[in-house]
C-alpha atoms as a PDB file:
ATOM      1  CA  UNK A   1    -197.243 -45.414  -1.038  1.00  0.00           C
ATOM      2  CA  UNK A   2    -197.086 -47.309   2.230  1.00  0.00           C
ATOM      3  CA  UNK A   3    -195.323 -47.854   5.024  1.00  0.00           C
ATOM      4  CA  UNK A   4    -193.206 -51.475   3.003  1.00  0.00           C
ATOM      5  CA  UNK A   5    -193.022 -49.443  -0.111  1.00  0.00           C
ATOM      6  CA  UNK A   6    -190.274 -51.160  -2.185  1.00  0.00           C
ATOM      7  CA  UNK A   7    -189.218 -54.513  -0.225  1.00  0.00           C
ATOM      8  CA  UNK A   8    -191.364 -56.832  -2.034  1.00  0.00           C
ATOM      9  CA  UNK A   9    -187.973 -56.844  -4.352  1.00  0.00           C
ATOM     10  CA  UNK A  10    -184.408 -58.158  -3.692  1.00  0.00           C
ATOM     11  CA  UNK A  11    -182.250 -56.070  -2.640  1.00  0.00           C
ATOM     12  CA  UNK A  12    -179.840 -56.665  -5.352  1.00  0.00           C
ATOM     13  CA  UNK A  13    -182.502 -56.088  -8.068  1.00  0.00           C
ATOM     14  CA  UNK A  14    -183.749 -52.200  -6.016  1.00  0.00           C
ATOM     15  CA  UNK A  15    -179.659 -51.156  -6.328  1.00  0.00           C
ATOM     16  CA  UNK A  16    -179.372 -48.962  -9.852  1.00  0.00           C
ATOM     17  CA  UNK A  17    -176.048 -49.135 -10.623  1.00  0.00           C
ATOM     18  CA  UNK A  18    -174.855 -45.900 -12.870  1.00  0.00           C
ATOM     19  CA  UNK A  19    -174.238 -46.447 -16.580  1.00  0.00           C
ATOM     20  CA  UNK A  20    -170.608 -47.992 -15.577  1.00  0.00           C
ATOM     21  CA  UNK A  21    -172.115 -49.994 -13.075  1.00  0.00           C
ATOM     22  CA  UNK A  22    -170.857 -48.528  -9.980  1.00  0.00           C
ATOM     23  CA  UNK A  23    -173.381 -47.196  -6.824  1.00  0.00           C
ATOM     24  CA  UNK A  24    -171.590 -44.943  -4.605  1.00  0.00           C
ATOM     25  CA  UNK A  25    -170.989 -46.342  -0.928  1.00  0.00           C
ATOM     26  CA  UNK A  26    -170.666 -44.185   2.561  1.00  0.00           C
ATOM     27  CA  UNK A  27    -169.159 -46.128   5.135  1.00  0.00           C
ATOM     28  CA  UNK A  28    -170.092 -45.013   8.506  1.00  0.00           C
ATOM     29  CA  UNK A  29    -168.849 -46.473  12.139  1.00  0.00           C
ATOM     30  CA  UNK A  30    -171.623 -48.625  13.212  1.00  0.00           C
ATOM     31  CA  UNK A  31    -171.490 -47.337  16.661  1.00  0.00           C
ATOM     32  CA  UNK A  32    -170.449 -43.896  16.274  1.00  0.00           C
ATOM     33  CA  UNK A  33    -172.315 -42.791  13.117  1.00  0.00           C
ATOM     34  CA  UNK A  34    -169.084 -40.659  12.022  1.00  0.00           C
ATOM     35  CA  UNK A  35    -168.700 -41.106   8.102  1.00  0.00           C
ATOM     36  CA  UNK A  36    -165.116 -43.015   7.476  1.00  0.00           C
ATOM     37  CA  UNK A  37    -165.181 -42.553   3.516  1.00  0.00           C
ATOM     38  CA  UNK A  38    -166.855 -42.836   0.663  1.00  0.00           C
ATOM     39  CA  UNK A  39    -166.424 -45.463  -2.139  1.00  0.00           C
ATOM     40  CA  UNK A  40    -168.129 -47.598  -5.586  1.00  0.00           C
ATOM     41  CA  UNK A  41    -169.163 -50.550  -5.423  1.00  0.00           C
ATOM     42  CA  UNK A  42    -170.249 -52.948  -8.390  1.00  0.00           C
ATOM     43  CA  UNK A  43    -172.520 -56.118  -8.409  1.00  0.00           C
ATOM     44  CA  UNK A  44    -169.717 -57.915  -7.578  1.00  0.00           C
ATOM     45  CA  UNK A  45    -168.504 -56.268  -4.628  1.00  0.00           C
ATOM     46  CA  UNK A  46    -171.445 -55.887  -3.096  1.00  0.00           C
ATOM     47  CA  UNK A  47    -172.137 -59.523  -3.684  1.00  0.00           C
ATOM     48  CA  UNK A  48    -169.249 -60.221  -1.690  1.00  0.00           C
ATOM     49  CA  UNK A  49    -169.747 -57.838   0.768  1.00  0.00           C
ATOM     50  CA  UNK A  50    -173.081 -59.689   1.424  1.00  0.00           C
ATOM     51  CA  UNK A  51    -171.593 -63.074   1.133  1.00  0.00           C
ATOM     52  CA  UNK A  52    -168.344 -62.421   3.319  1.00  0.00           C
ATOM     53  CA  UNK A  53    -169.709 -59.152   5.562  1.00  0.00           C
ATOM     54  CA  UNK A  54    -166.582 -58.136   4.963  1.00  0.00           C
ATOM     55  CA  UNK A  55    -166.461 -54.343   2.965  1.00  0.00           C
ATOM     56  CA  UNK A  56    -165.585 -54.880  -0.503  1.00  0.00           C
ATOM     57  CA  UNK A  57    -165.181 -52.356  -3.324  1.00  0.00           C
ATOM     58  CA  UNK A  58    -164.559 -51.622  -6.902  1.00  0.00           C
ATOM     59  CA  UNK A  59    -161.273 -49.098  -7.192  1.00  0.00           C
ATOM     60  CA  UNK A  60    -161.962 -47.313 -10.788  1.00  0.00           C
ATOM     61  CA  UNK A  61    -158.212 -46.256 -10.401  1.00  0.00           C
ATOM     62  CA  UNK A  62    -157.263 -49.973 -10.503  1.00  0.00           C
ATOM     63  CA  UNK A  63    -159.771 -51.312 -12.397  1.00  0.00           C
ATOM     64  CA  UNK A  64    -160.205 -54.208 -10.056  1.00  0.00           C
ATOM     65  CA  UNK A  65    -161.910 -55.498  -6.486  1.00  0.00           C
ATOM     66  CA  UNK A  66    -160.384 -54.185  -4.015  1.00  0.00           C
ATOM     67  CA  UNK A  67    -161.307 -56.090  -0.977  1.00  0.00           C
ATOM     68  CA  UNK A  68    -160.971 -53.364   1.847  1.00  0.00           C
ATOM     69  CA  UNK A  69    -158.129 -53.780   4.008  1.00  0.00           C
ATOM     70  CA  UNK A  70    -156.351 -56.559   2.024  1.00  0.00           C
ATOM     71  CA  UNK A  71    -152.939 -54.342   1.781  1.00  0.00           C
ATOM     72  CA  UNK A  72    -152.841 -52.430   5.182  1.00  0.00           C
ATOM     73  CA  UNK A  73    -155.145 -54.920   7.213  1.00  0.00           C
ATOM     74  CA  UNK A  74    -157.850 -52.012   8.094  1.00  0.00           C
ATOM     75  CA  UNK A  75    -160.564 -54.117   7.394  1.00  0.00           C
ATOM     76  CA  UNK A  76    -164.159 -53.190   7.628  1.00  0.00           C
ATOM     77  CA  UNK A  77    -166.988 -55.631   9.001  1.00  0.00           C
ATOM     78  CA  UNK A  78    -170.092 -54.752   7.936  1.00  0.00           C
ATOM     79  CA  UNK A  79    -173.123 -54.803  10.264  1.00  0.00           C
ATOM     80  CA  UNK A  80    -175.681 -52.706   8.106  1.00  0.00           C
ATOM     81  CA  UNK A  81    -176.244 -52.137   4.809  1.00  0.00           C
ATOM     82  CA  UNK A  82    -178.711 -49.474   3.603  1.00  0.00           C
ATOM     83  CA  UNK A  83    -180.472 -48.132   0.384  1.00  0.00           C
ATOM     84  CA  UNK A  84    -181.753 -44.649  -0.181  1.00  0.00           C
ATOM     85  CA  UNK A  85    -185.261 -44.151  -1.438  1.00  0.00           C
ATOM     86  CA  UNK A  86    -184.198 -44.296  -5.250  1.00  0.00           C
ATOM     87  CA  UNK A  87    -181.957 -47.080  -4.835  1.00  0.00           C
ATOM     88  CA  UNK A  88    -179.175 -45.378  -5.706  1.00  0.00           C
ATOM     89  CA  UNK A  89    -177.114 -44.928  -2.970  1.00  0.00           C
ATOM     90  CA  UNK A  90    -175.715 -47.411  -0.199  1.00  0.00           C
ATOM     91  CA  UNK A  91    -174.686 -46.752   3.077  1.00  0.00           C
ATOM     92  CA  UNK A  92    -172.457 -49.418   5.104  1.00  0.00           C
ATOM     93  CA  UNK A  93    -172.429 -49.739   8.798  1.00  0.00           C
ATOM     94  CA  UNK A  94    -169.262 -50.917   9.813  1.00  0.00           C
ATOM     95  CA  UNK A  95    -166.453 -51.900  12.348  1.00  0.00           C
ATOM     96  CA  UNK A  96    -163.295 -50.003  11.415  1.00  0.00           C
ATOM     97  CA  UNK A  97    -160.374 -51.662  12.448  1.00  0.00           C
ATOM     98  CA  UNK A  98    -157.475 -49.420  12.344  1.00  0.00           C
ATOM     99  CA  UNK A  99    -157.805 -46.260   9.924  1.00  0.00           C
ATOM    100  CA  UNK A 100    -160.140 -46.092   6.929  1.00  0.00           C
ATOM    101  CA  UNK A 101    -158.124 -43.569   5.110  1.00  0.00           C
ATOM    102  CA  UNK A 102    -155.147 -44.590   3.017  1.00  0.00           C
ATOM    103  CA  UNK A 103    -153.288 -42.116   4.438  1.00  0.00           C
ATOM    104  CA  UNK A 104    -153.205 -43.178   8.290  1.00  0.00           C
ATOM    105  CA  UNK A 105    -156.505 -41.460   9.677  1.00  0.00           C
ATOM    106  CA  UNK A 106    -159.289 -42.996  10.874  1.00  0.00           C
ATOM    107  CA  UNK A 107    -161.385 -40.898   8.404  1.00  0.00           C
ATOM    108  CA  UNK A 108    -160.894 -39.989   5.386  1.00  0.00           C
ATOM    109  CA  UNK A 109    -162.613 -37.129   6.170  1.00  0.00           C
ATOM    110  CA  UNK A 110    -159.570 -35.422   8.326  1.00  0.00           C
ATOM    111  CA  UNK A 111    -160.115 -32.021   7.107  1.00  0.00           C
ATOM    112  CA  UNK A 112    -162.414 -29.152   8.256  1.00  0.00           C
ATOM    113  CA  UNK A 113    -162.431 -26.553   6.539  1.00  0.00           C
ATOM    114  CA  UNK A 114    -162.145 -22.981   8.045  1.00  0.00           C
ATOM    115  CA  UNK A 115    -164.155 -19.605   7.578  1.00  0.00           C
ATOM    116  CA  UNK A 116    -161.136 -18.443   6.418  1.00  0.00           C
ATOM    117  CA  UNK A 117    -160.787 -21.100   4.006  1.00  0.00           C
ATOM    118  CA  UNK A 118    -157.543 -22.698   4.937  1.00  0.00           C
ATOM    119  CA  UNK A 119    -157.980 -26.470   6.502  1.00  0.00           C
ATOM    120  CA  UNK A 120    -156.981 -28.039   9.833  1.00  0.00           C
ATOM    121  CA  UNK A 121    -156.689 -32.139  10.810  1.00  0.00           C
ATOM    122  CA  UNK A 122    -159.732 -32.866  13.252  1.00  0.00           C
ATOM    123  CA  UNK A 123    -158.947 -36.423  12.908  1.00  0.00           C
ATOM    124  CA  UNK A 124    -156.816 -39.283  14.721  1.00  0.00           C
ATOM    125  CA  UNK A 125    -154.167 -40.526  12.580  1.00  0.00           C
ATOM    126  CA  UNK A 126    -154.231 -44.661  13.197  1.00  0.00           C
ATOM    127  CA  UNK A 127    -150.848 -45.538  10.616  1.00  0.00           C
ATOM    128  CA  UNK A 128    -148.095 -44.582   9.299  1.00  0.00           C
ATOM    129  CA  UNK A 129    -148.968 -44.830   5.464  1.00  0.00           C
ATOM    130  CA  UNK A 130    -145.663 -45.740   4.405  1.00  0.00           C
ATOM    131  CA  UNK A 131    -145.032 -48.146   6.924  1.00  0.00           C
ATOM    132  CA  UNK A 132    -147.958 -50.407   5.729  1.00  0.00           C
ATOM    133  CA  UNK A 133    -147.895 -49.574   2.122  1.00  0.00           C
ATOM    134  CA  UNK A 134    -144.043 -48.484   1.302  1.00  0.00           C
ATOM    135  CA  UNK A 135    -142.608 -45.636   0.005  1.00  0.00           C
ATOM    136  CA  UNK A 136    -144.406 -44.497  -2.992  1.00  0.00           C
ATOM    137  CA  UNK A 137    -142.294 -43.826  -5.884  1.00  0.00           C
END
């Protein structure tokens, strides 16, 4: 194995999607490094995402595209994509603007977890989720 083992292919042929066709995404702040969240991505998406450098994802809740950012504005432009060794798994370098997490924080990742077990916020929250998105029902 050498140093250019596995870029004689395109990248979209090296990603192995899963048997529903998803690869699993971490999004990380181009600058900072810190890991905003973690989402699937289809051929699709991540055709877009390439075309658009925009971050674009496949929600399995909705069972649809979900172009990031397209209900709260928090878009996410990409500067980096990577692939891991088995093509597998993507990360995306991005700008966050605003928060990444539906729920207002930058993160989605907002939680740390105690010795003791119980949690505490170690995040900044960006937005008030039912300001941008409405009251849930």
């Amino acid at each position: 194995m050498g140093e250019n083992e596995g870029i004689d292919k395109s990248f979209l042929d090296t990603v192995k999607f899963d048997d529903r066709g998803l690869v699993p995404a971490i999004v990380q702040d181009h600058e900072t490094g810190k890991v905003l969240m973690m989402a699937w991505m289809n051929r699709e998406s991540l055709e877009m995402t390439l075309e658009r450098r925009k971050a674009c994802y496949w929600s399995r809740s909705r069972n649809k595209l979900w172009l990031k950012g397209e209900s709260s504005g928090n878009m996410q432009d990409v500067h980096d994509i990577l692939i891991d060794c088995d093509g597998d798994t993507l990360i995306l370098k991005v700008s966050q603007i605003g928060g990444a997490c539906h729920v207002g924080y930058h993160s989605c990742f907002y939680r740390r977890v105690l010795e003791n077990g119980s949690m505490e916020i170690c995040d900044t929250l960006m937005f008030d989720p039912e300001e941008v998105y409405g009251k849930k029902s």
